[in-house]
C-alpha atoms as a PDB file:
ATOM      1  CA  UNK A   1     108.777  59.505-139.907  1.00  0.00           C
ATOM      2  CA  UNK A   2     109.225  57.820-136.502  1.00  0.00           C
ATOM      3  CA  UNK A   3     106.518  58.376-133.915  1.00  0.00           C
ATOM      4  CA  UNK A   4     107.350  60.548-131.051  1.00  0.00           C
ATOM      5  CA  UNK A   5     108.221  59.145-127.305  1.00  0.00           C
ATOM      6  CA  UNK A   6     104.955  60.316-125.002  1.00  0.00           C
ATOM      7  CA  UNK A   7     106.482  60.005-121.416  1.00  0.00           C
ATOM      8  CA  UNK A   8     104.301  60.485-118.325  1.00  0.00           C
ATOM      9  CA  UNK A   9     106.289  61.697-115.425  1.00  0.00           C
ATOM     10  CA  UNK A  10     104.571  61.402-112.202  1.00  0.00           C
ATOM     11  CA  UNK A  11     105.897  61.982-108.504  1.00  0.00           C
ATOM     12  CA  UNK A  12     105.263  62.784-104.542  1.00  0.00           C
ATOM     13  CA  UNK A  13     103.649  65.951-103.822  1.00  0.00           C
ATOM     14  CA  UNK A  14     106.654  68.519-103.045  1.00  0.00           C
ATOM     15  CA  UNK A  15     109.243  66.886-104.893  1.00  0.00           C
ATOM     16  CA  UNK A  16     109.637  69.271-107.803  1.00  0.00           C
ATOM     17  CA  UNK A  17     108.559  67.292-110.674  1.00  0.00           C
ATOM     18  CA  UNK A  18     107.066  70.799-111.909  1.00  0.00           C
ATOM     19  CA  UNK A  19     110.330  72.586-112.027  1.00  0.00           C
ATOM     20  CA  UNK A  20     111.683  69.444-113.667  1.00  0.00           C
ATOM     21  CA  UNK A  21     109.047  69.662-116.831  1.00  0.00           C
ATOM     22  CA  UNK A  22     110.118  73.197-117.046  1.00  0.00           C
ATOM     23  CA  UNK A  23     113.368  72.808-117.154  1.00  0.00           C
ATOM     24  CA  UNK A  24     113.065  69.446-119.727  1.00  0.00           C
ATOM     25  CA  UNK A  25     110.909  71.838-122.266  1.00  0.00           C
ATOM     26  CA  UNK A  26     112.921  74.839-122.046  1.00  0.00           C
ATOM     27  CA  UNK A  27     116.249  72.953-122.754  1.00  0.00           C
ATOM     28  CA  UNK A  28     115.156  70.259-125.123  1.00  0.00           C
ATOM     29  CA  UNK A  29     112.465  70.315-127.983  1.00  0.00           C
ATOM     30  CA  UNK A  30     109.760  68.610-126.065  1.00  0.00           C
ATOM     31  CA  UNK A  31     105.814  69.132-126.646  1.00  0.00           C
ATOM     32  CA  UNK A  32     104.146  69.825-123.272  1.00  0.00           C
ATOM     33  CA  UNK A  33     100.966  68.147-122.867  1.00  0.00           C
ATOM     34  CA  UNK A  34      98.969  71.171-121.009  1.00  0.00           C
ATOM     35  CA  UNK A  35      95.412  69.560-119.333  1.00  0.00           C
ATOM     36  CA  UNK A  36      91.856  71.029-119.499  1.00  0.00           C
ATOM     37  CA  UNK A  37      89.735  72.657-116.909  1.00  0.00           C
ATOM     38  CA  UNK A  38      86.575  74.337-116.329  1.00  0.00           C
ATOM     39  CA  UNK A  39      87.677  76.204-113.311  1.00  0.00           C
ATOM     40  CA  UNK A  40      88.570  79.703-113.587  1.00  0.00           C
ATOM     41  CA  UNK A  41      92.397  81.557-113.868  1.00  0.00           C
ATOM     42  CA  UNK A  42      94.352  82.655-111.099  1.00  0.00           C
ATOM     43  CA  UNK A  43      96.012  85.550-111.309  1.00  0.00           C
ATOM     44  CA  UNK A  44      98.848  85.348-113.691  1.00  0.00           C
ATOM     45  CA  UNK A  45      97.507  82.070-115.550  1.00  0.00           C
ATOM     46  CA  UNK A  46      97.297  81.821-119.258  1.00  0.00           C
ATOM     47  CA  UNK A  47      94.777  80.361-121.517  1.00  0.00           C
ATOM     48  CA  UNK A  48      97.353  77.619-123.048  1.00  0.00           C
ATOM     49  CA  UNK A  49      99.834  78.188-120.647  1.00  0.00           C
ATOM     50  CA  UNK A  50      98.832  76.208-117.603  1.00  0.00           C
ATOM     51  CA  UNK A  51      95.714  75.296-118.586  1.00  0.00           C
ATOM     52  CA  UNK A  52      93.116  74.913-121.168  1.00  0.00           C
ATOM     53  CA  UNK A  53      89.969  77.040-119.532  1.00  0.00           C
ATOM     54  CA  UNK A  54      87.280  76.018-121.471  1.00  0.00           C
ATOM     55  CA  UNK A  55      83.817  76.204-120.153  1.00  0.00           C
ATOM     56  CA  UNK A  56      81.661  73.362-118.330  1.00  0.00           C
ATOM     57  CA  UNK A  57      79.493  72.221-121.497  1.00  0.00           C
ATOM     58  CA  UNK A  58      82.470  71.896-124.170  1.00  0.00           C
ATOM     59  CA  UNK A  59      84.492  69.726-121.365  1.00  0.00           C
ATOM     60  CA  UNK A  60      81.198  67.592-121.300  1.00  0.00           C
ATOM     61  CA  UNK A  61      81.066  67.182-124.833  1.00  0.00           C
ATOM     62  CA  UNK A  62      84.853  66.245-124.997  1.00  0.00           C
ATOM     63  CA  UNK A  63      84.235  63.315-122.812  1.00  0.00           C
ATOM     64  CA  UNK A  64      81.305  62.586-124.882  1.00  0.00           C
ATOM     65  CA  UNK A  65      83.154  62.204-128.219  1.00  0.00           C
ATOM     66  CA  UNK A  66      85.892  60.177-126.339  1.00  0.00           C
ATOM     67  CA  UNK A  67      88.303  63.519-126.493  1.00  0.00           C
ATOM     68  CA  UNK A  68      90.386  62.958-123.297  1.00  0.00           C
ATOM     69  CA  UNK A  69      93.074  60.426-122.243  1.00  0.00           C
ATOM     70  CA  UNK A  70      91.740  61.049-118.430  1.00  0.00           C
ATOM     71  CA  UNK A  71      89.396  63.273-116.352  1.00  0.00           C
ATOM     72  CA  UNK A  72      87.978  64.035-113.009  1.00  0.00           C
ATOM     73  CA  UNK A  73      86.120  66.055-111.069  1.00  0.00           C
ATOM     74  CA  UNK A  74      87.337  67.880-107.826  1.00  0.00           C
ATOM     75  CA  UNK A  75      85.237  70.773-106.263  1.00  0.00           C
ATOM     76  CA  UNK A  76      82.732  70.933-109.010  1.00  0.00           C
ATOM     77  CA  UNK A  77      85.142  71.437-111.617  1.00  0.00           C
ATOM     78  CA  UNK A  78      86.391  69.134-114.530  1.00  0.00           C
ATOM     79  CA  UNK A  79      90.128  68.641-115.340  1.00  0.00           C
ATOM     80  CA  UNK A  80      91.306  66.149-117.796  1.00  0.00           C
ATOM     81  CA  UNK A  81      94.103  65.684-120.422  1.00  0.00           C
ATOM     82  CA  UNK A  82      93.197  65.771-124.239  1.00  0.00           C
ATOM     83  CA  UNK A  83      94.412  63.706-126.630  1.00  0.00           C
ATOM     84  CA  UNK A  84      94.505  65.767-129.961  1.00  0.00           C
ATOM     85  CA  UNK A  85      97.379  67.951-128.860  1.00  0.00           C
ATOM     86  CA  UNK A  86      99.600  64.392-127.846  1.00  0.00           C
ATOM     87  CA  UNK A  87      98.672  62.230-130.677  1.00  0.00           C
ATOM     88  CA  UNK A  88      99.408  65.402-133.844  1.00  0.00           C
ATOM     89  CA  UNK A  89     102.999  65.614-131.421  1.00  0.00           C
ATOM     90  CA  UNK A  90     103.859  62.087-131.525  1.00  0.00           C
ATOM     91  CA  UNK A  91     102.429  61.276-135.092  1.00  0.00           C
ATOM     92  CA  UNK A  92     104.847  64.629-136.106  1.00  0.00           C
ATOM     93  CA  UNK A  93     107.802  62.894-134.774  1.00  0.00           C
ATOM     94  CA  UNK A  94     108.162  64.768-131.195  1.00  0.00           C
ATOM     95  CA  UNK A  95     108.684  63.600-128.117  1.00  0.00           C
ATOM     96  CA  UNK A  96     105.878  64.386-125.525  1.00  0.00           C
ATOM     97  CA  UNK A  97     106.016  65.223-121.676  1.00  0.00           C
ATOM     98  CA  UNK A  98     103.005  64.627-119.721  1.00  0.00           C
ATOM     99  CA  UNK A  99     103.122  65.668-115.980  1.00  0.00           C
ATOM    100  CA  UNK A 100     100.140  63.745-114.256  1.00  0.00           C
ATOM    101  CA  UNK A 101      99.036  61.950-110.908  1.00  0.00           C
ATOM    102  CA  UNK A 102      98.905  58.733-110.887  1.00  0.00           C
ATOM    103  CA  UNK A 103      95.853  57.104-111.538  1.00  0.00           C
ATOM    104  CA  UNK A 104      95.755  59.087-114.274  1.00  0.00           C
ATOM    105  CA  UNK A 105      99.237  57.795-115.405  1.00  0.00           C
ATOM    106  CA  UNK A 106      98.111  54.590-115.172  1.00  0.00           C
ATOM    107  CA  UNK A 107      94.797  55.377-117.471  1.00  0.00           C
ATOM    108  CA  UNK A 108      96.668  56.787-120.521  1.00  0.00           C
ATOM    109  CA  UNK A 109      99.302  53.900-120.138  1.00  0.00           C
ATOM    110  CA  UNK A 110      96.385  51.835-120.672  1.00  0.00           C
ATOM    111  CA  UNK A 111      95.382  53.556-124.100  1.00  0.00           C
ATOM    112  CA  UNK A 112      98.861  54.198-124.664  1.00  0.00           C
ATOM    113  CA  UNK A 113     101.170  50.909-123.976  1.00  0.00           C
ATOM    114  CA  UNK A 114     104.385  52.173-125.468  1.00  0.00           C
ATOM    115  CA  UNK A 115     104.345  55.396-122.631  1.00  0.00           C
ATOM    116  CA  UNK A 116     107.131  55.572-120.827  1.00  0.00           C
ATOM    117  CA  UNK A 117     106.244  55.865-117.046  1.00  0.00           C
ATOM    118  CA  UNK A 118     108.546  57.769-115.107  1.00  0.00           C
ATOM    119  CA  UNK A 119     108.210  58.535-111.229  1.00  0.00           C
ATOM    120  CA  UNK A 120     109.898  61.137-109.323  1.00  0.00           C
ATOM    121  CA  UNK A 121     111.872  60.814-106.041  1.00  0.00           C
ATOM    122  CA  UNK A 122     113.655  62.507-103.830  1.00  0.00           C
ATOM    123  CA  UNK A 123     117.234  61.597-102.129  1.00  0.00           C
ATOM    124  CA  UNK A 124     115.379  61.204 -98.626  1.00  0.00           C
ATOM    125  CA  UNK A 125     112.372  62.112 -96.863  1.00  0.00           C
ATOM    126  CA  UNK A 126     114.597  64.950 -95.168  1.00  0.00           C
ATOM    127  CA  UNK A 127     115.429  66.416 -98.162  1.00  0.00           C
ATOM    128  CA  UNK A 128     111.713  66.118 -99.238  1.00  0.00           C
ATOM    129  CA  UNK A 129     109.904  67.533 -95.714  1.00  0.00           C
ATOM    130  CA  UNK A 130     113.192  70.596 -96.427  1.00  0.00           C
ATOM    131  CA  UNK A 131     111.734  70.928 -99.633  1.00  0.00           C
ATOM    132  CA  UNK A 132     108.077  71.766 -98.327  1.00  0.00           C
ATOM    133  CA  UNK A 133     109.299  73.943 -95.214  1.00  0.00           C
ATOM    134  CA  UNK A 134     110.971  75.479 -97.747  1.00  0.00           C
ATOM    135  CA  UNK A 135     108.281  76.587 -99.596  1.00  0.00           C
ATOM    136  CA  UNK A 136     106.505  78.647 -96.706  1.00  0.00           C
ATOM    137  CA  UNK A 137     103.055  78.260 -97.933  1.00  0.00           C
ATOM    138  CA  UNK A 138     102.260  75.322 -95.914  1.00  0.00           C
ATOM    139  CA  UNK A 139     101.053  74.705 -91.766  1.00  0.00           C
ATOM    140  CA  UNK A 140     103.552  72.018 -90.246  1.00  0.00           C
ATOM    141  CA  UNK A 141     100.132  70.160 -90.561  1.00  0.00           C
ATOM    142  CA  UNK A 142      99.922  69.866 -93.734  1.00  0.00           C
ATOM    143  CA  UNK A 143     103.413  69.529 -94.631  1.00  0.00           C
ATOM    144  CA  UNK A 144     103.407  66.350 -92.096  1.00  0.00           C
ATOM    145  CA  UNK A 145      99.764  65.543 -93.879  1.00  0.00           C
ATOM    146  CA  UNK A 146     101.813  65.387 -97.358  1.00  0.00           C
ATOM    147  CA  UNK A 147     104.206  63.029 -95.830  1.00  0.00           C
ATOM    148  CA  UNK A 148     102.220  60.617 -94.111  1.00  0.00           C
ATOM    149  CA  UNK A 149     100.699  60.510 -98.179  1.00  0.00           C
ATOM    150  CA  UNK A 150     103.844  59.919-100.007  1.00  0.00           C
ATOM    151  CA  UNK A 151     104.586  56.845 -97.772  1.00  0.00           C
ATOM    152  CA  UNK A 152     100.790  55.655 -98.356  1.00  0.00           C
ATOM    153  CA  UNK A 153     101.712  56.439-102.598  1.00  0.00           C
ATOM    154  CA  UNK A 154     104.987  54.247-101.935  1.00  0.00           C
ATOM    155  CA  UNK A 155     103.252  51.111-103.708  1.00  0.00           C
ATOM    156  CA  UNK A 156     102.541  52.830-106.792  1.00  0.00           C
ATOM    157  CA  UNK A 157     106.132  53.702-107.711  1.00  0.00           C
ATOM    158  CA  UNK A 158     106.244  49.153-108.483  1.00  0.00           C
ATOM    159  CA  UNK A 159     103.508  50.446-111.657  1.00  0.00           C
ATOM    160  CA  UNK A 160     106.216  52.420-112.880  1.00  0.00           C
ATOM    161  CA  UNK A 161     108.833  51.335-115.505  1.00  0.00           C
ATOM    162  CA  UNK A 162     111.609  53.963-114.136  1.00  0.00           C
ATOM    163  CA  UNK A 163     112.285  55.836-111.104  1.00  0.00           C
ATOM    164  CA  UNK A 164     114.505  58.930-110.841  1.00  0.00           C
ATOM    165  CA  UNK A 165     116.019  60.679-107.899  1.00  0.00           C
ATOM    166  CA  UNK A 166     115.523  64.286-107.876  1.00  0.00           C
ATOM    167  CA  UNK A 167     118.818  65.321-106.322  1.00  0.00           C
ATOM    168  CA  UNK A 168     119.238  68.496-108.388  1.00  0.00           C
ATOM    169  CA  UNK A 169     116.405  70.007-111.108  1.00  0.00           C
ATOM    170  CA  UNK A 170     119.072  70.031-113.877  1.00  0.00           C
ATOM    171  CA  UNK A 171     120.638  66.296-112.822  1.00  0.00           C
ATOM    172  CA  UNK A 172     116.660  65.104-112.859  1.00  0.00           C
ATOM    173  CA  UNK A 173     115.432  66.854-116.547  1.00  0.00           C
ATOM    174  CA  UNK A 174     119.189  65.001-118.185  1.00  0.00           C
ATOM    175  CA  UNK A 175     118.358  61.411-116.592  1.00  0.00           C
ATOM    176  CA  UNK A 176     114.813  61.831-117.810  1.00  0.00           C
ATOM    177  CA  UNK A 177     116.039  63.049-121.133  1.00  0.00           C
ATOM    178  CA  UNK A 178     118.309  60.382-121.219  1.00  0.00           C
ATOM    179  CA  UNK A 179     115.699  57.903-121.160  1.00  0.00           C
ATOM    180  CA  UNK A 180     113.577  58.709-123.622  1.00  0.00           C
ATOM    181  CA  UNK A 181     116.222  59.086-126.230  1.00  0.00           C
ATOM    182  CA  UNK A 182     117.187  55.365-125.216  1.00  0.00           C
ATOM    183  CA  UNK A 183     113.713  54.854-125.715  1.00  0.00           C
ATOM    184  CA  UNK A 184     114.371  55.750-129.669  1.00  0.00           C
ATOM    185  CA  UNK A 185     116.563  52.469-130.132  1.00  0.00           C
ATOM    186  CA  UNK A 186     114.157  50.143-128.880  1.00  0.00           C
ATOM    187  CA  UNK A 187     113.887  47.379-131.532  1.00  0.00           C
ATOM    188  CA  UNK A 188     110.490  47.495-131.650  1.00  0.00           C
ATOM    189  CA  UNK A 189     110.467  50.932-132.751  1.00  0.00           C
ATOM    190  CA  UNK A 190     112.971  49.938-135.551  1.00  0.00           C
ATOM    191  CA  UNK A 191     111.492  47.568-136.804  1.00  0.00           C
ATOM    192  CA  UNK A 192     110.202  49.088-140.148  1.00  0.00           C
ATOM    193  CA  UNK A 193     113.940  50.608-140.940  1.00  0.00           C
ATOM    194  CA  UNK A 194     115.297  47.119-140.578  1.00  0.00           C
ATOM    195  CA  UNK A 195     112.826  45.892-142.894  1.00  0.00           C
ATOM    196  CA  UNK A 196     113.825  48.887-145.499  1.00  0.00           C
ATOM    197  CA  UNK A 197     117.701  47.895-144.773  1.00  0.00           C
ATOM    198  CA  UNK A 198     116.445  43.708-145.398  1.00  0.00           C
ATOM    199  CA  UNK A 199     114.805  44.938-149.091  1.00  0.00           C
ATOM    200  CA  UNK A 200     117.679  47.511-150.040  1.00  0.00           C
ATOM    201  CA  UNK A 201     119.498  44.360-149.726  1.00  0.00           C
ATOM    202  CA  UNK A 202     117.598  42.252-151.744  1.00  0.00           C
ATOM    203  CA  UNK A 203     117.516  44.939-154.197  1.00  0.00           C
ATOM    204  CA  UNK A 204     121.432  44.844-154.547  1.00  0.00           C
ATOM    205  CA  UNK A 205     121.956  41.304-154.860  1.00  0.00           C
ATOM    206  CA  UNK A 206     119.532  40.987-157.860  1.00  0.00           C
ATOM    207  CA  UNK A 207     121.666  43.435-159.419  1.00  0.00           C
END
């Protein structure tokens, strides 16, 4: 069976990479890679859902035994992505999504070479300070905070191996799709079936 595709989609605060993921998982067979964290639900989350809430000593043990890709602490509490859920995915065959900041993109591409890195833009900066107005849960501070960021983020997008433009959720999810189904045909993922086709071959000429 060929391994699954894991692709780690990244982007600038505010420009909907969330809504993307959704939309990529509900209309294609994708495995969502859901991270771990030892803070407590909000309202409306799910165990599974958005999170795995598992308690401060078993998220200490799982970086003990090497169980996560990535993790970090922020306001006394632990997040971090494990690896089981991925690697069972991939090793069945399906494609993974992993929706991630950054630096920790750029750890699991480290354990992971063949992960596609994909970083999401918007059109403009207009459309992207529209986008957080639009919102209303934000001061103008912050909103101009976030901005002044994704210019200061601009250098990471040159780690990344594609870049998309968000123009419109549905337009974003298909380009994405697209290129991780490309990502199927790369020779050095077909390597073993050309070997099969090479003996098969063989096989028929010494007949």
């Amino acid at each position: 069976m060929r391994q699954g595709t894991l692709a780690i989609v990244s982007g600038f605060s505010g420009v909907g990479k969330g809504t993307v993921v959704k939309d990529l998982v509900k209309r294609y067979p994708y495995a969502l890679s859901i991270s771990a964290t030892t803070r407590q639900p909000r309202e409306g989350e799910q165990h599974g859902r958005e999170y795995y809430f598992i308690q401060r000593e078993e998220f200490e043990e799982m970086i003990r035994r090497g169980e996560l890709f990535e993790w970090a602490r922020y306001v006394d509490n632990y997040y971090g992505t494990p690896k089981s859920f991925a690697m069972e995915a991939l090793a069945e065959g399906r494609d993974v999504i992993l929706e991630i900041e950054v630096q920790g993109a750029l750890k699991i591409k480290a354990m992971v070479p063949e992960a596609l890195m994909i970083f999401v833009v918007p059109p403009s900066m207009q459309v992207l300070k529209e986008r957080l107005v639009g919102r209303g849960t934000e001061s103008q501070e912050a909103i101009a905070k976030r901005l002044r960021r994704t210019v200061e983020e601009l250098p990471f997008v040159q780690q990344y191996e594609y870049v998309v433009i968000n123009h419109t959720v549905e337009s974003c999810a298909d380009e994405i799709h697209a290129i991780v189904s490309a990502s199927h045909a790369k020779l050095e993922r077909n390597l073993d079936h050309l070997e099969n086709l090479r003996l098969q071959g063989m096989e028929m000429d010494a007949k």
